[in-house]
N, C-alpha and C. Protein backbone atom coordinates (compact mmCIF):
# COMPACT_ATOMS: atom_id res chain seq x y z
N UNK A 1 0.85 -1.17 0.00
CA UNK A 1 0.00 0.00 0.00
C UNK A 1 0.90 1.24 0.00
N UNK A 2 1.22 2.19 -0.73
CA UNK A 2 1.78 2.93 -2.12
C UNK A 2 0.90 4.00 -1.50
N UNK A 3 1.66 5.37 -0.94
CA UNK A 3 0.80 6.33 -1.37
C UNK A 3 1.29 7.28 -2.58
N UNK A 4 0.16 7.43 -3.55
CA UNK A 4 0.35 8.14 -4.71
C UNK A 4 0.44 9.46 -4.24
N UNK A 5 0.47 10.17 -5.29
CA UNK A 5 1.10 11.88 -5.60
C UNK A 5 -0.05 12.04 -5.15
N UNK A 6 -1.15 11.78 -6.17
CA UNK A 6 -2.88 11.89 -5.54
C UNK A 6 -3.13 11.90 -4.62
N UNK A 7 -2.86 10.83 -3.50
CA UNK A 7 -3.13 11.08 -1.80
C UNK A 7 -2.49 11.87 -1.22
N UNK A 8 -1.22 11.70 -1.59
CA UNK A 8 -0.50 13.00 -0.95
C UNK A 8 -0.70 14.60 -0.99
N UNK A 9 -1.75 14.93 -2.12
CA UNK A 9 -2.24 16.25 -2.18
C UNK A 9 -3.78 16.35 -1.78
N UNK A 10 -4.24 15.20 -1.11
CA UNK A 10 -5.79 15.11 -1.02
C UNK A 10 -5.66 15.72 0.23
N UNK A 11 -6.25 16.69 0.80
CA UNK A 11 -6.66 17.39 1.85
C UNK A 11 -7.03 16.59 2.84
N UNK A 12 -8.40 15.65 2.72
CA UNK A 12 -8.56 14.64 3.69
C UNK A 12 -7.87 13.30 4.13
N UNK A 13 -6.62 13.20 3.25
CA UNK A 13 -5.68 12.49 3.39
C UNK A 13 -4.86 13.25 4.65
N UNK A 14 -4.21 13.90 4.26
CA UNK A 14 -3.50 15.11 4.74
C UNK A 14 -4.18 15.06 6.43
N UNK A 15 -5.43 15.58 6.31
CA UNK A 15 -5.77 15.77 7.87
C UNK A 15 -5.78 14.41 8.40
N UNK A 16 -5.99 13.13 7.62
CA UNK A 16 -6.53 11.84 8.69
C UNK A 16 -4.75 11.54 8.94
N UNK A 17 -3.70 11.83 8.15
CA UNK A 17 -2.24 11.42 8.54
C UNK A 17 -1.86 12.39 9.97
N UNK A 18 -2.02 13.50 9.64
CA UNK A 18 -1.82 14.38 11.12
C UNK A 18 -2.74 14.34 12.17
N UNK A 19 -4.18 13.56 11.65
CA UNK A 19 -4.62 12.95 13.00
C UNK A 19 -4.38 12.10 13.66
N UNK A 20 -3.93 10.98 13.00
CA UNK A 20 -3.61 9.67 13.46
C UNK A 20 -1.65 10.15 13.99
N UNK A 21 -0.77 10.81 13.28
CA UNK A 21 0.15 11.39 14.64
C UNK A 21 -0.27 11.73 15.65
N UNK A 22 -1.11 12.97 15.30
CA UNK A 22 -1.69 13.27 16.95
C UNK A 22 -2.05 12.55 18.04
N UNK A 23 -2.49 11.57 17.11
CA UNK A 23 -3.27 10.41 18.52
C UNK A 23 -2.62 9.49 19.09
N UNK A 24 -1.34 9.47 18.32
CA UNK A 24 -0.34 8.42 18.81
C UNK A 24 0.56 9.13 19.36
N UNK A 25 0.76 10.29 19.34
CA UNK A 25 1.26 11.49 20.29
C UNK A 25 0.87 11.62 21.93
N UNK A 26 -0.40 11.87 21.61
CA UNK A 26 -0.99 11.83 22.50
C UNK A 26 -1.59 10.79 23.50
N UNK A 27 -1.33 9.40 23.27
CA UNK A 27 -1.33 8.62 23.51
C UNK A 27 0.09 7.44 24.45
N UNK A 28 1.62 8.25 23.67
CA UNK A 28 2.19 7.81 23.91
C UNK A 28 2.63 9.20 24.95
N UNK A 29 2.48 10.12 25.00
CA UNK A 29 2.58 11.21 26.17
C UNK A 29 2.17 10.68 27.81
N UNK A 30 0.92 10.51 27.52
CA UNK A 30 -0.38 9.56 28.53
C UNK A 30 0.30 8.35 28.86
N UNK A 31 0.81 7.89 28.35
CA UNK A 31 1.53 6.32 28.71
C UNK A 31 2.96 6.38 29.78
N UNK A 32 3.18 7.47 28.94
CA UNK A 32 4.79 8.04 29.53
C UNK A 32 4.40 8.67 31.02
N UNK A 33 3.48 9.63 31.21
CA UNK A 33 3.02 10.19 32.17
C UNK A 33 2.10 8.90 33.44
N UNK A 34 1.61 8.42 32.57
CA UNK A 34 1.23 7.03 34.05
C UNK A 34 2.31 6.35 34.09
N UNK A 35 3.06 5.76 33.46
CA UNK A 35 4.30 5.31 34.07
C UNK A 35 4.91 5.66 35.25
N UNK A 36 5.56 6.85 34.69
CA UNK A 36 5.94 8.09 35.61
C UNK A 36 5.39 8.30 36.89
N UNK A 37 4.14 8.05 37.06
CA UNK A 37 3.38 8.06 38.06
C UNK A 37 3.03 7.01 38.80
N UNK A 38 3.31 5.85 38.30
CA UNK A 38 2.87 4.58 38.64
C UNK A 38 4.68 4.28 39.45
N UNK A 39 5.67 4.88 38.82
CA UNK A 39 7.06 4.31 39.33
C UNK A 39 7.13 5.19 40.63
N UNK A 40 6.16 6.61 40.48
CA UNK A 40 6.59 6.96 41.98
C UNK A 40 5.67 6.56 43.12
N UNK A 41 4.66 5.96 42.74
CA UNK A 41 3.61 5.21 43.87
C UNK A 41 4.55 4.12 44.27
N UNK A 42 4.71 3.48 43.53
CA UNK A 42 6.12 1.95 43.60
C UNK A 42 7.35 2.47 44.65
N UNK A 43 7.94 3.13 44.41
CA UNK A 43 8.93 4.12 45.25
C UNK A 43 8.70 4.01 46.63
N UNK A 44 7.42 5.14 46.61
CA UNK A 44 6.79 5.16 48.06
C UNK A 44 6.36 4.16 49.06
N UNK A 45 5.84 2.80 48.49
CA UNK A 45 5.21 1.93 49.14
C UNK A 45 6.33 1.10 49.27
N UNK A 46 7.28 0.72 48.44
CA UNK A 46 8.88 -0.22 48.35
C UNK A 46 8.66 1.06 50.10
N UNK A 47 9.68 2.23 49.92
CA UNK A 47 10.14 2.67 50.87
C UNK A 47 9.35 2.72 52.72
N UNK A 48 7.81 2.80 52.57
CA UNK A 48 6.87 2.36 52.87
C UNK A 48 7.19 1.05 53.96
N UNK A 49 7.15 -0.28 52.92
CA UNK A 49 7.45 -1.24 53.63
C UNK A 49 9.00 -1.04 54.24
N UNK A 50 9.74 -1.20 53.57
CA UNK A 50 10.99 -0.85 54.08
C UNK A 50 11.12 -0.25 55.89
N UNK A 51 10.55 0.77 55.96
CA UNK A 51 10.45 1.56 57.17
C UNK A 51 9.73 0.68 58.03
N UNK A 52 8.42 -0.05 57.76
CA UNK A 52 7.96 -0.74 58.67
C UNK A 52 8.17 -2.08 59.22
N UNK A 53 8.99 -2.31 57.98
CA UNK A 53 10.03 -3.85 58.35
C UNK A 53 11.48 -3.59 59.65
N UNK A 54 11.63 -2.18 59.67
CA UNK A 54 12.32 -2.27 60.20
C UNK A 54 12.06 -1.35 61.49
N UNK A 55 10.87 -0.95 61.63
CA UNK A 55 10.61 -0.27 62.93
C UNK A 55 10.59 -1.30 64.17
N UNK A 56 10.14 -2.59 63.95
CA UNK A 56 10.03 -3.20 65.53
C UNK A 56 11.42 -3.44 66.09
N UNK A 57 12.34 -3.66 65.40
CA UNK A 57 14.07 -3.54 65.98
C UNK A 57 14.06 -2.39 66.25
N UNK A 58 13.74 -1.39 66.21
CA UNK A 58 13.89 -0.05 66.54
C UNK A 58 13.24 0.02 67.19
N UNK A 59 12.36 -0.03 67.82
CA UNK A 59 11.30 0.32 68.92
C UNK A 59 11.35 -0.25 69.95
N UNK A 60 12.29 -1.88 69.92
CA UNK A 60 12.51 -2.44 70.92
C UNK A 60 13.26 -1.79 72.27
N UNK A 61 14.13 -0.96 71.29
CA UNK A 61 15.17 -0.65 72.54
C UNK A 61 14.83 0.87 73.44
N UNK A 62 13.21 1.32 72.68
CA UNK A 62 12.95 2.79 73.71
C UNK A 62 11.72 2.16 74.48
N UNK A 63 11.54 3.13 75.69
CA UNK A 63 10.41 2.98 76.51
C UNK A 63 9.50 2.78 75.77
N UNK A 64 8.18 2.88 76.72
CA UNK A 64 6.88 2.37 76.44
C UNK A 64 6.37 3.64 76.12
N UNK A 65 6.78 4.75 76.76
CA UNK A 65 6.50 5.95 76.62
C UNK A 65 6.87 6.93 75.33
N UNK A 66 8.46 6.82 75.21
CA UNK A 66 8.84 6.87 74.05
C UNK A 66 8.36 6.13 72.67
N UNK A 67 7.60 5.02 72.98
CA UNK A 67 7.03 3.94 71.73
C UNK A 67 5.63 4.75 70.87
N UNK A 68 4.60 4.93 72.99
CA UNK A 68 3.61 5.82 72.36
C UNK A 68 3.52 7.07 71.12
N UNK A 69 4.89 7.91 71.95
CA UNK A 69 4.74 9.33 70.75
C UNK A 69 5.21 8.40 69.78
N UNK A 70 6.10 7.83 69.40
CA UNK A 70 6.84 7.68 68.22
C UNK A 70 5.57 6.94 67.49
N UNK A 71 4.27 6.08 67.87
CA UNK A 71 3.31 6.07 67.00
C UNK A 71 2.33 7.18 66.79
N UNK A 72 1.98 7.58 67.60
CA UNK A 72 1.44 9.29 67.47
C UNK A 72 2.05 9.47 66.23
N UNK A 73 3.70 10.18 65.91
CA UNK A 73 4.29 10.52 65.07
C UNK A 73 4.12 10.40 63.73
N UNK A 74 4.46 9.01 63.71
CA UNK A 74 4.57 7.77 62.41
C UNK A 74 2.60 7.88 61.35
N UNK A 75 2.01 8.03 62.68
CA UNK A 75 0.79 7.84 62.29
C UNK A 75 0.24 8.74 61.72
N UNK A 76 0.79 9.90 61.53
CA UNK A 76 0.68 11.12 60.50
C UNK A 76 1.27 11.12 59.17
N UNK A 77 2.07 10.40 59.25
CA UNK A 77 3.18 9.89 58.19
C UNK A 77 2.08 9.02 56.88
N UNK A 78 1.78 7.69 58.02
CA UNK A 78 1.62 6.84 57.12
C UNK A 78 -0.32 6.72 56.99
N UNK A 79 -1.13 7.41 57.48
CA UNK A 79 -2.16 7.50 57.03
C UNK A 79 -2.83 8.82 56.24
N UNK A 80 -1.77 9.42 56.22
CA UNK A 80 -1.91 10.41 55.40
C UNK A 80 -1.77 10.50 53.64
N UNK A 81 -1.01 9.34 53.30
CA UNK A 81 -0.51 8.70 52.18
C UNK A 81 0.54 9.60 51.50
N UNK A 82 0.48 9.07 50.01
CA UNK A 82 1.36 9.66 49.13
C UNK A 82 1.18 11.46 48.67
N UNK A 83 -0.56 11.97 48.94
CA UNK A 83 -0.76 13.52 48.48
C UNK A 83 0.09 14.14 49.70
N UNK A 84 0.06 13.61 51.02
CA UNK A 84 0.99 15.02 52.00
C UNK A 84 2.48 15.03 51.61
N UNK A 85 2.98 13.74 50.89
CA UNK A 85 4.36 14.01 50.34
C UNK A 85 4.51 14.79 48.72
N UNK A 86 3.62 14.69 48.13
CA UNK A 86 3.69 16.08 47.03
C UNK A 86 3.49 16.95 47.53
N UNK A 87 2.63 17.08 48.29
CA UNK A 87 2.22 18.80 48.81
C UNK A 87 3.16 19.30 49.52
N UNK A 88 4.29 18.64 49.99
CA UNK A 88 5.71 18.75 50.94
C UNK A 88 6.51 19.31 49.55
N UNK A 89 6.60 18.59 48.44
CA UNK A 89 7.39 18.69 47.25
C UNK A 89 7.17 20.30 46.22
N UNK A 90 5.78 20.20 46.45
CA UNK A 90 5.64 21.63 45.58
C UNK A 90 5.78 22.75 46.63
N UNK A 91 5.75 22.92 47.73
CA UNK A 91 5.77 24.23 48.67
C UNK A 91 7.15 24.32 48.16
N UNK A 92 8.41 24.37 48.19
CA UNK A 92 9.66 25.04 47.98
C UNK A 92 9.75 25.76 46.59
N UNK A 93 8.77 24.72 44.98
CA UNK A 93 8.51 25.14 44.32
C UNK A 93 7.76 26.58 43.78
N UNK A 94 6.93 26.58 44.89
CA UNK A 94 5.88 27.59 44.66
C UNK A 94 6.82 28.93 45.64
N UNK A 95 7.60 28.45 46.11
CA UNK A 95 8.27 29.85 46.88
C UNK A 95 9.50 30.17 46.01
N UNK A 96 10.04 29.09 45.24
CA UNK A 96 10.81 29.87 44.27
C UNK A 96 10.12 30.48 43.15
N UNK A 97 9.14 29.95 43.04
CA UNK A 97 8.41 30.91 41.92
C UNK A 97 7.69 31.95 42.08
N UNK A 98 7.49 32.46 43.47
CA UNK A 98 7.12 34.17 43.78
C UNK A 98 8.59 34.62 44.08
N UNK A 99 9.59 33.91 44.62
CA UNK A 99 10.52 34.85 44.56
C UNK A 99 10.76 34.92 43.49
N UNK A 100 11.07 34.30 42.31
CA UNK A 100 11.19 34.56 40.61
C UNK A 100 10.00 36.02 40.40
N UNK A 101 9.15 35.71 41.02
CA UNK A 101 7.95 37.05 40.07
C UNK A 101 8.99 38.48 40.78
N UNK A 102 9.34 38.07 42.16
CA UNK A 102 9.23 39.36 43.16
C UNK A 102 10.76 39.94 42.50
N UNK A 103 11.92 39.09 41.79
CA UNK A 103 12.58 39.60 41.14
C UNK A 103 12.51 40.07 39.88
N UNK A 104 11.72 39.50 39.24
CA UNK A 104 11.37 40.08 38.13
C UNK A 104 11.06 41.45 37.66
N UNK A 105 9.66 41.51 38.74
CA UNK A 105 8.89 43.26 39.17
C UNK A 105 10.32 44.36 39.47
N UNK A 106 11.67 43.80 40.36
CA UNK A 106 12.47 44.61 40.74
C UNK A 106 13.03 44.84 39.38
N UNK A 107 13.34 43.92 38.74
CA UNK A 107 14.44 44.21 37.48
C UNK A 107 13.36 45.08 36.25
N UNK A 108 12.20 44.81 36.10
CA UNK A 108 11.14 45.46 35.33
C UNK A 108 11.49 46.66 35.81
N UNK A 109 11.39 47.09 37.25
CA UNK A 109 11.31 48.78 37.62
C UNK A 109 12.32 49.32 37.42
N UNK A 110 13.36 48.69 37.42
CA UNK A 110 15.00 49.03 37.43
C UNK A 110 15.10 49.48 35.55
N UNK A 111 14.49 48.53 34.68
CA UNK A 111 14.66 49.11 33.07
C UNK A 111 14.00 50.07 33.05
N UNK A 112 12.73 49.88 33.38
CA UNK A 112 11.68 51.25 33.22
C UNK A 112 12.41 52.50 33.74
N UNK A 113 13.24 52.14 34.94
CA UNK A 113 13.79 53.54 35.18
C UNK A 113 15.28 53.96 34.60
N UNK A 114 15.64 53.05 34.52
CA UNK A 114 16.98 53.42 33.22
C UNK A 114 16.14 53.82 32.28
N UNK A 115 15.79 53.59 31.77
CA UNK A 115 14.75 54.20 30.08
C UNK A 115 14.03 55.50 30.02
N UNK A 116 13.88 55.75 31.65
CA UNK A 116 13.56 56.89 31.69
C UNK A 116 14.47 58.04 31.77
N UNK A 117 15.32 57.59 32.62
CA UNK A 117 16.84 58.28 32.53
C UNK A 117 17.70 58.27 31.46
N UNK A 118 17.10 57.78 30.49
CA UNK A 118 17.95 58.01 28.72
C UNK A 118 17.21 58.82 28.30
N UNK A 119 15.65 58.48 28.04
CA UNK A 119 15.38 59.22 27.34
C UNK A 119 14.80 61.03 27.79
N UNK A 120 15.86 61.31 28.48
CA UNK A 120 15.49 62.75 29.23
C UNK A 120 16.42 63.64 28.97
């Protein structure tokens, strides 16, 4: 299956070839992105167990008292799930990006006022 000169100038040729990229674009974007997402749920719960395999050797050797808070503690940790550890991840993000605006506004006022001081 040969595409002729003919299909190649047919308009509805033309759009169904750049649709069918698109969709396999967009498709393989979506695939890439749950992956991505699926390897950091995997991460968390590997690390997850990890921690809880190894808390009762650790807990052995503090009080009863010390045991209590340290589940108090833990128990914020781990029933809270995987959203309180993004929402930990984007706060530093979101503060470099108002300090990015809050420098910006300074360097904006700083041209505006050189520009004013040229052209005077």
């Amino acid at each position: 299956m040969s595409c002729t000169e003919k299909q190649i100038n047919d308009p509805y040729f033309i759009f169904c070839f750049f649709s069918l990229i698109v969709s396999i674009s967009a498709l393989l974007t979506y695939l890439i992105r749950e992956r991505k997402r699926l390897t950091t749920l995997h991460d968390h719960y590997k690390r997850t167990h990890l921690e809880l395999e190894a808390l009762p050797d650790y807990m052995f050797e503090l009080s009863e008292k010390q045991r209590q808070e340290l589940v108090i503690d833990l128990a914020k940790n781990y029933f809270s799930g995987l959203s309180n550890d993004n929402k930990s991840n984007q706060s530093p993000e979101s503060d470099n990006a108002s300090e990015a605006v809050t420098y910006l506004k300074i360097l904006s006022d700083n041209i505006k006022s050189l520009n004013d001081k040229l052209t005077k």
